[in-house]
C-alpha atoms as a PDB file:
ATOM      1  CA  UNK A   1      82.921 115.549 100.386  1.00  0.00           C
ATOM      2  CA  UNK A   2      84.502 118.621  99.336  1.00  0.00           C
ATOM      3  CA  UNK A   3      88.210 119.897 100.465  1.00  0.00           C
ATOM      4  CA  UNK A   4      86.825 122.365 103.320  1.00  0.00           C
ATOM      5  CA  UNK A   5      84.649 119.897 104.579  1.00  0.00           C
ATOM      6  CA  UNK A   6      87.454 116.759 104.048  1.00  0.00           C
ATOM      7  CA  UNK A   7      89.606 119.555 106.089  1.00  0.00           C
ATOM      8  CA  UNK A   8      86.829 120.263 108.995  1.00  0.00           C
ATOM      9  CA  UNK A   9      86.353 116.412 109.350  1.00  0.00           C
ATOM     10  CA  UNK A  10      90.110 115.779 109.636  1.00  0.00           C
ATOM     11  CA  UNK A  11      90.630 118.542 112.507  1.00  0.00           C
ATOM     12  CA  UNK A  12      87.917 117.364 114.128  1.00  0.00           C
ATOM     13  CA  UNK A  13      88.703 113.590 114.084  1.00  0.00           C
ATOM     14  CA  UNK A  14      92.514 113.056 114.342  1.00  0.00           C
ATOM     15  CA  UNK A  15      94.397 116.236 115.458  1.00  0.00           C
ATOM     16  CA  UNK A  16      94.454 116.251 119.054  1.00  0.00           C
ATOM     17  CA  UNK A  17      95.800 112.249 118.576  1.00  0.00           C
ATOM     18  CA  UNK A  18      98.426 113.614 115.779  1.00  0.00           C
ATOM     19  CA  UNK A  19      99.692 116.576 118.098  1.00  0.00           C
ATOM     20  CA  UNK A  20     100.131 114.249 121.027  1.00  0.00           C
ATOM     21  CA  UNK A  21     101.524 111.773 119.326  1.00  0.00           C
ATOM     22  CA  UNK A  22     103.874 114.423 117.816  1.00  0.00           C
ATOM     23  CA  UNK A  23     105.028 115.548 121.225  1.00  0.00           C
ATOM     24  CA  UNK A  24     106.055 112.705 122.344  1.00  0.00           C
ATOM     25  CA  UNK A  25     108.251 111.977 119.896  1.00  0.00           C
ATOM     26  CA  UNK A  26     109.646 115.611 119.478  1.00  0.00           C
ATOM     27  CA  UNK A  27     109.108 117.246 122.740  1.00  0.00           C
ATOM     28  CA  UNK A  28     107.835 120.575 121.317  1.00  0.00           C
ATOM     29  CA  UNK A  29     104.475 121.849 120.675  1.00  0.00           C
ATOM     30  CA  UNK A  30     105.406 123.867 117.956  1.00  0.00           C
ATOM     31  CA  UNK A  31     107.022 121.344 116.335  1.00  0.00           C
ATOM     32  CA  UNK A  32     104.431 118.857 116.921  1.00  0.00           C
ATOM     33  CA  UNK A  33     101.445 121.347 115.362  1.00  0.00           C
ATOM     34  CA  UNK A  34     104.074 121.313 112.207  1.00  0.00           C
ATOM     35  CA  UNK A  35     103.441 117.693 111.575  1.00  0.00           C
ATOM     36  CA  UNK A  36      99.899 118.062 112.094  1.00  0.00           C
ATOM     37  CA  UNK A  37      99.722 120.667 109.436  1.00  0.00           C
ATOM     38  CA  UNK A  38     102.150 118.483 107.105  1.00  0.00           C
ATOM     39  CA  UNK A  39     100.126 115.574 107.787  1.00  0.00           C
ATOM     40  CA  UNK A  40      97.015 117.071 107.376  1.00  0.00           C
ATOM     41  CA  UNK A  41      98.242 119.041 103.775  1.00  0.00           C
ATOM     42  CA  UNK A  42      99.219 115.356 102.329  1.00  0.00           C
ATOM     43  CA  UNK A  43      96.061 113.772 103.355  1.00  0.00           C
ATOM     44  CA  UNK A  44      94.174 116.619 101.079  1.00  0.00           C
ATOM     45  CA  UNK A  45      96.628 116.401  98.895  1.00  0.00           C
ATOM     46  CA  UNK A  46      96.242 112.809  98.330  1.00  0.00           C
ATOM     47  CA  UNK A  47      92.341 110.998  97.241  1.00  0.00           C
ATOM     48  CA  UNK A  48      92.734 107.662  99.436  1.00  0.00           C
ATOM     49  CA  UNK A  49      90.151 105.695 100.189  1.00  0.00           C
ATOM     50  CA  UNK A  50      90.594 103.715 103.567  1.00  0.00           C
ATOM     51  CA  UNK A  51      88.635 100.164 104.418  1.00  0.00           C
ATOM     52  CA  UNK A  52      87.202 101.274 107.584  1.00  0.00           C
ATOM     53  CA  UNK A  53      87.498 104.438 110.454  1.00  0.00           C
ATOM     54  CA  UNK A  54      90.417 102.003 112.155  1.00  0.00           C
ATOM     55  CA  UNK A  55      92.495 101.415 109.030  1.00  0.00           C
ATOM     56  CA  UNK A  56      92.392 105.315 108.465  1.00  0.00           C
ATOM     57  CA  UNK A  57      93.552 106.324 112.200  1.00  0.00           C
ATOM     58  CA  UNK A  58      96.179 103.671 111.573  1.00  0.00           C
ATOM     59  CA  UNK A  59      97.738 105.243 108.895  1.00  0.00           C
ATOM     60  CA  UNK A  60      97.449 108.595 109.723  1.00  0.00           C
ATOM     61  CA  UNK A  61      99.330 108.151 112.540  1.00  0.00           C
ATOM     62  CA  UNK A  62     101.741 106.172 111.061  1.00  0.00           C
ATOM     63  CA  UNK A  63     102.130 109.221 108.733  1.00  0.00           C
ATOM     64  CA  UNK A  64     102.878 110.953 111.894  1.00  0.00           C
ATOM     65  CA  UNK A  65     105.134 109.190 112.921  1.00  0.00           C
ATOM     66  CA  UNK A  66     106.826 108.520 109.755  1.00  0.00           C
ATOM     67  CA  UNK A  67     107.367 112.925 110.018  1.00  0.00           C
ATOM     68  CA  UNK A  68     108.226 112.952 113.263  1.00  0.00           C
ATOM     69  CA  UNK A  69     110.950 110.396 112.407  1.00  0.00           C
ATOM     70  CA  UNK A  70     112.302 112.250 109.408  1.00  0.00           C
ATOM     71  CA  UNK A  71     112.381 115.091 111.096  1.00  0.00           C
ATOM     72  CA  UNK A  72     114.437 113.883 114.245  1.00  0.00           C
ATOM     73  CA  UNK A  73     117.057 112.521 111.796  1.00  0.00           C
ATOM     74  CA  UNK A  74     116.667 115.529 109.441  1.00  0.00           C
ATOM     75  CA  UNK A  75     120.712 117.418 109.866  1.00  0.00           C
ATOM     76  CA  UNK A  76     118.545 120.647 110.143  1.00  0.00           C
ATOM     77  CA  UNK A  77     117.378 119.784 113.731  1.00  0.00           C
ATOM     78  CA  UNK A  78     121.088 118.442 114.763  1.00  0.00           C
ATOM     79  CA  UNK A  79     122.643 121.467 113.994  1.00  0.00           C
ATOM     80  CA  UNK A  80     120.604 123.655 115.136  1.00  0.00           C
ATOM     81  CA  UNK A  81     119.756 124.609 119.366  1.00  0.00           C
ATOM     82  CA  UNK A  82     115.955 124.904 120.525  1.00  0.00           C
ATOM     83  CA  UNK A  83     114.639 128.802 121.037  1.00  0.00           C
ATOM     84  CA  UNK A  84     114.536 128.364 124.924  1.00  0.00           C
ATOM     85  CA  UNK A  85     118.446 127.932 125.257  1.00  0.00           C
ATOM     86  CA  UNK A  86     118.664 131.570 123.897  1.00  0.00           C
ATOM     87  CA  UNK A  87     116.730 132.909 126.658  1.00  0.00           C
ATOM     88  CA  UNK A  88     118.058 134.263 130.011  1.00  0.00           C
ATOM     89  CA  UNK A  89     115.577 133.851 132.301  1.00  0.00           C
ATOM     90  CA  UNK A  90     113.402 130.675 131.897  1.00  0.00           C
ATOM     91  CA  UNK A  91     109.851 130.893 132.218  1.00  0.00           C
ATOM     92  CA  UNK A  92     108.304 128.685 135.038  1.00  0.00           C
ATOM     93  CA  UNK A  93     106.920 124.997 133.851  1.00  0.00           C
ATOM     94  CA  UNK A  94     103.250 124.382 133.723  1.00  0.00           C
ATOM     95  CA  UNK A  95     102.364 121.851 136.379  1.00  0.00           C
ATOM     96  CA  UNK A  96     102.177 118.571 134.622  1.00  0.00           C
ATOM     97  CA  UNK A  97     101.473 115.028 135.399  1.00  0.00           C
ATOM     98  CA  UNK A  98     104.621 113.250 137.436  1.00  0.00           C
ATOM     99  CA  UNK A  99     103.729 110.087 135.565  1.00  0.00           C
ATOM    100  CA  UNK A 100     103.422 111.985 131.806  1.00  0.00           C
ATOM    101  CA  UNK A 101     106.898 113.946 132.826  1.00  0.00           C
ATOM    102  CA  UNK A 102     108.592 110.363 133.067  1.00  0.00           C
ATOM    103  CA  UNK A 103     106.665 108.934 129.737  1.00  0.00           C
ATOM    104  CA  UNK A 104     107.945 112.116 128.236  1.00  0.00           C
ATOM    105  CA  UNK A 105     111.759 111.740 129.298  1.00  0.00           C
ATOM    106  CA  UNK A 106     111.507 108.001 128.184  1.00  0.00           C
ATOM    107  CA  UNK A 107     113.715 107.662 124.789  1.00  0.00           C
ATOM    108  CA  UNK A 108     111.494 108.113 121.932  1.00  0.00           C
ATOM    109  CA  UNK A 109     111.212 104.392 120.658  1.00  0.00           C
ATOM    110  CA  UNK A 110     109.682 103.551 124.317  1.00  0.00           C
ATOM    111  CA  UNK A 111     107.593 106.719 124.739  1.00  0.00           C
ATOM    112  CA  UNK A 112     105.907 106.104 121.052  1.00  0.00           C
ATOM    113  CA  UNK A 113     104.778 102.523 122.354  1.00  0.00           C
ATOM    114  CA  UNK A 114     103.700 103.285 125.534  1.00  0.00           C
ATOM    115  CA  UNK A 115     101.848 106.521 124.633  1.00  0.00           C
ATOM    116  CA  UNK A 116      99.712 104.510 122.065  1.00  0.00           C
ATOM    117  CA  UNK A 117      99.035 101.702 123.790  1.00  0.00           C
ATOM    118  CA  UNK A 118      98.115 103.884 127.504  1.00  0.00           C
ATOM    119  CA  UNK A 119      97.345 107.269 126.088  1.00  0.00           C
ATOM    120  CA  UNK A 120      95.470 105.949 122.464  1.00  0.00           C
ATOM    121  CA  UNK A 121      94.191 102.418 123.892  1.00  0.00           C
ATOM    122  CA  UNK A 122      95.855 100.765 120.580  1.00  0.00           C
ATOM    123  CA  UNK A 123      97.107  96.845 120.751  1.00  0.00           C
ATOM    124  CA  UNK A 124     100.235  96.062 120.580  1.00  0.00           C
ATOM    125  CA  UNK A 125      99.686  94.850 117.096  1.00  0.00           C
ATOM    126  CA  UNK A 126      97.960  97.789 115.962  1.00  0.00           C
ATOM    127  CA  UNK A 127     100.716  99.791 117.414  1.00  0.00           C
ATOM    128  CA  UNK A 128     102.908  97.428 115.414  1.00  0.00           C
ATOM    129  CA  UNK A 129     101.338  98.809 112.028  1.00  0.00           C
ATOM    130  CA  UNK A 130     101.336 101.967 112.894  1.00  0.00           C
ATOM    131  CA  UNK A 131     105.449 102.007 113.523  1.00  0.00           C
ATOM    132  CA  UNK A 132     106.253  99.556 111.023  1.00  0.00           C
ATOM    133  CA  UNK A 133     107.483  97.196 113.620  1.00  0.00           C
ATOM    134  CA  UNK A 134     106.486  93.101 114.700  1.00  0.00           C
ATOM    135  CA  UNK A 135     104.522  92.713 117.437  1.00  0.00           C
ATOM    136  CA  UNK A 136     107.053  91.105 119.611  1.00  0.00           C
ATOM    137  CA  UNK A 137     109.198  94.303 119.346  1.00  0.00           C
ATOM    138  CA  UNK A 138     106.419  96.244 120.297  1.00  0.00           C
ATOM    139  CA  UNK A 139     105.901  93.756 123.293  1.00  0.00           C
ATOM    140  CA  UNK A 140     109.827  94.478 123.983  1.00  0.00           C
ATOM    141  CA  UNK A 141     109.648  98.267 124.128  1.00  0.00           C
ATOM    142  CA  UNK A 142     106.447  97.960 126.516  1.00  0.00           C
ATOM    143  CA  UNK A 143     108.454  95.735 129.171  1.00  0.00           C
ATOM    144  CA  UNK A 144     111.132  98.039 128.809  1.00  0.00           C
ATOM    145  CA  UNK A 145     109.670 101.396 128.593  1.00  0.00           C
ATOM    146  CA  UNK A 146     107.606 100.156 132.152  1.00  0.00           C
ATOM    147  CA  UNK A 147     110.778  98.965 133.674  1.00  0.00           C
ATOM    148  CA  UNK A 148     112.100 101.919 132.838  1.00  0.00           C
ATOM    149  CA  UNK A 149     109.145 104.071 134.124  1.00  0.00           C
ATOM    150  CA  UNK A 150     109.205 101.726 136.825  1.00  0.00           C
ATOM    151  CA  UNK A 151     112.352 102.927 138.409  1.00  0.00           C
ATOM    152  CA  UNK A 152     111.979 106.261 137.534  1.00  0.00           C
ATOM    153  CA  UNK A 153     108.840 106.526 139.367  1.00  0.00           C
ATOM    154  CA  UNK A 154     109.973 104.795 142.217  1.00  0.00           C
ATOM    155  CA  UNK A 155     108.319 101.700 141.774  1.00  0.00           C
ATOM    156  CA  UNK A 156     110.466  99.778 143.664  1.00  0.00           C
ATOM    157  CA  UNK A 157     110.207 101.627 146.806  1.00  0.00           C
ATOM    158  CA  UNK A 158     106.622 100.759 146.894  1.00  0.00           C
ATOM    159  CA  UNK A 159     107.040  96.980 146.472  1.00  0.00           C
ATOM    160  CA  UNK A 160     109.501  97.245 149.392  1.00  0.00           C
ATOM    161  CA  UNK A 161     107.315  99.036 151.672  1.00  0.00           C
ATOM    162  CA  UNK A 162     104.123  96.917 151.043  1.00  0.00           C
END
C-alpha cells in the first residue's frame, strides 16, 4: 500500500474516533483536528505492522490520547487564554445533547473512560490499554464518572419520584 492510499485508508477508518476522542479530552475542535493530523503524520511516518484491525485501533488511540495528554500539560496551553475569551459578543451554542454536555464537563480522566466505553463500545480492559491504566482503575473512573453524571443529570430525582 502506498502513502496516499495508507493516508485515504487511515481517514477513512479512524478519524472521526480520533477527533472525538480528542474533544473530549481537550474541549476544542480545532485542537482536537490537530491531534488527528499529528497522529495521522506519525502513523505515515512510522512502517508498523499491527496483529490484527483491534490491536491497530488500540494503539492509535492510545496515540491520541498520549497527544492529547502532552498537550494539556504542555506550559504553552497554561499560559495562554482560548480565542473565544477575546471576543465581545459570544456566538450562540449549537444545540447539543444534555447527556453529552455533562460527559463533556466531566474532568478529563472520567470523560476519557466513559466516552470509550459508551461512545466507542471498548471494555474496560481494552480501555485499560489504550490509557495505560489496570483495569480496576478503569472500573473506578466508570463508577465515578456515572455517579458523577448521575447527579449532574438529576438522577436522583428520578429514583425519588418512581
Amino acid at each position: 500500500m502506498n502513502t496516499t492510499q495508507r493516508a485515504e485508508y487511515l481517514a477513512h477508518t479512524y478519524a472521526d474516533a480520533i477527533l472525538r476522542l480528542s474533544y473530549t479530552y481537550l474541549k476544542n475542535t480545532q485542537d482536537a483536528q490537530d491531534i488527528c493530523q499529528t497522529v495521522f503524520v506519525r502513523l505515515l511516518t512510522e512502517q508498523r505492522e499491527f496483529e490484527s484491525p483491534a490491536h491497530e485501533r488500540a494503539y492509535i488511540l492510545r496515540m491520541a490520547a498520549n497527544a492529547c495528554k502532552d498537550i494539556l500539560k504542555s506550559p504553552w496551553r497554561k499560559r495562554t487564554l482560548p480565542m473565544e475569551s477575546a471576543y465581545d459578543a459570544a456566538a450562540p451554542e449549537a444545540p447539543g445533547s444534555e447527556v453529552l454536555d455533562a460527559v463533556n464537563s466531566l474532568p478529563p480522566h472520567y470523560r476519557a473512560v466513559i466516552y470509550l466505553y459508551y461512545y466507542e463500545g471498548h471494555q474496560a480492559a481494552e480501555i485499560g490499554q489504550i490509557l495505560g491504566v489496570p483495569t480496576a482503575t478503569v472500573h473506578t473512573r466508570l463508577a465515578r464518572g456515572r455517579a458523577k453524571l448521575k447527579t449532574m443529570l438529576g438522577g436522583m430525582e428520578y429514583e425519588q419520584s418512581v
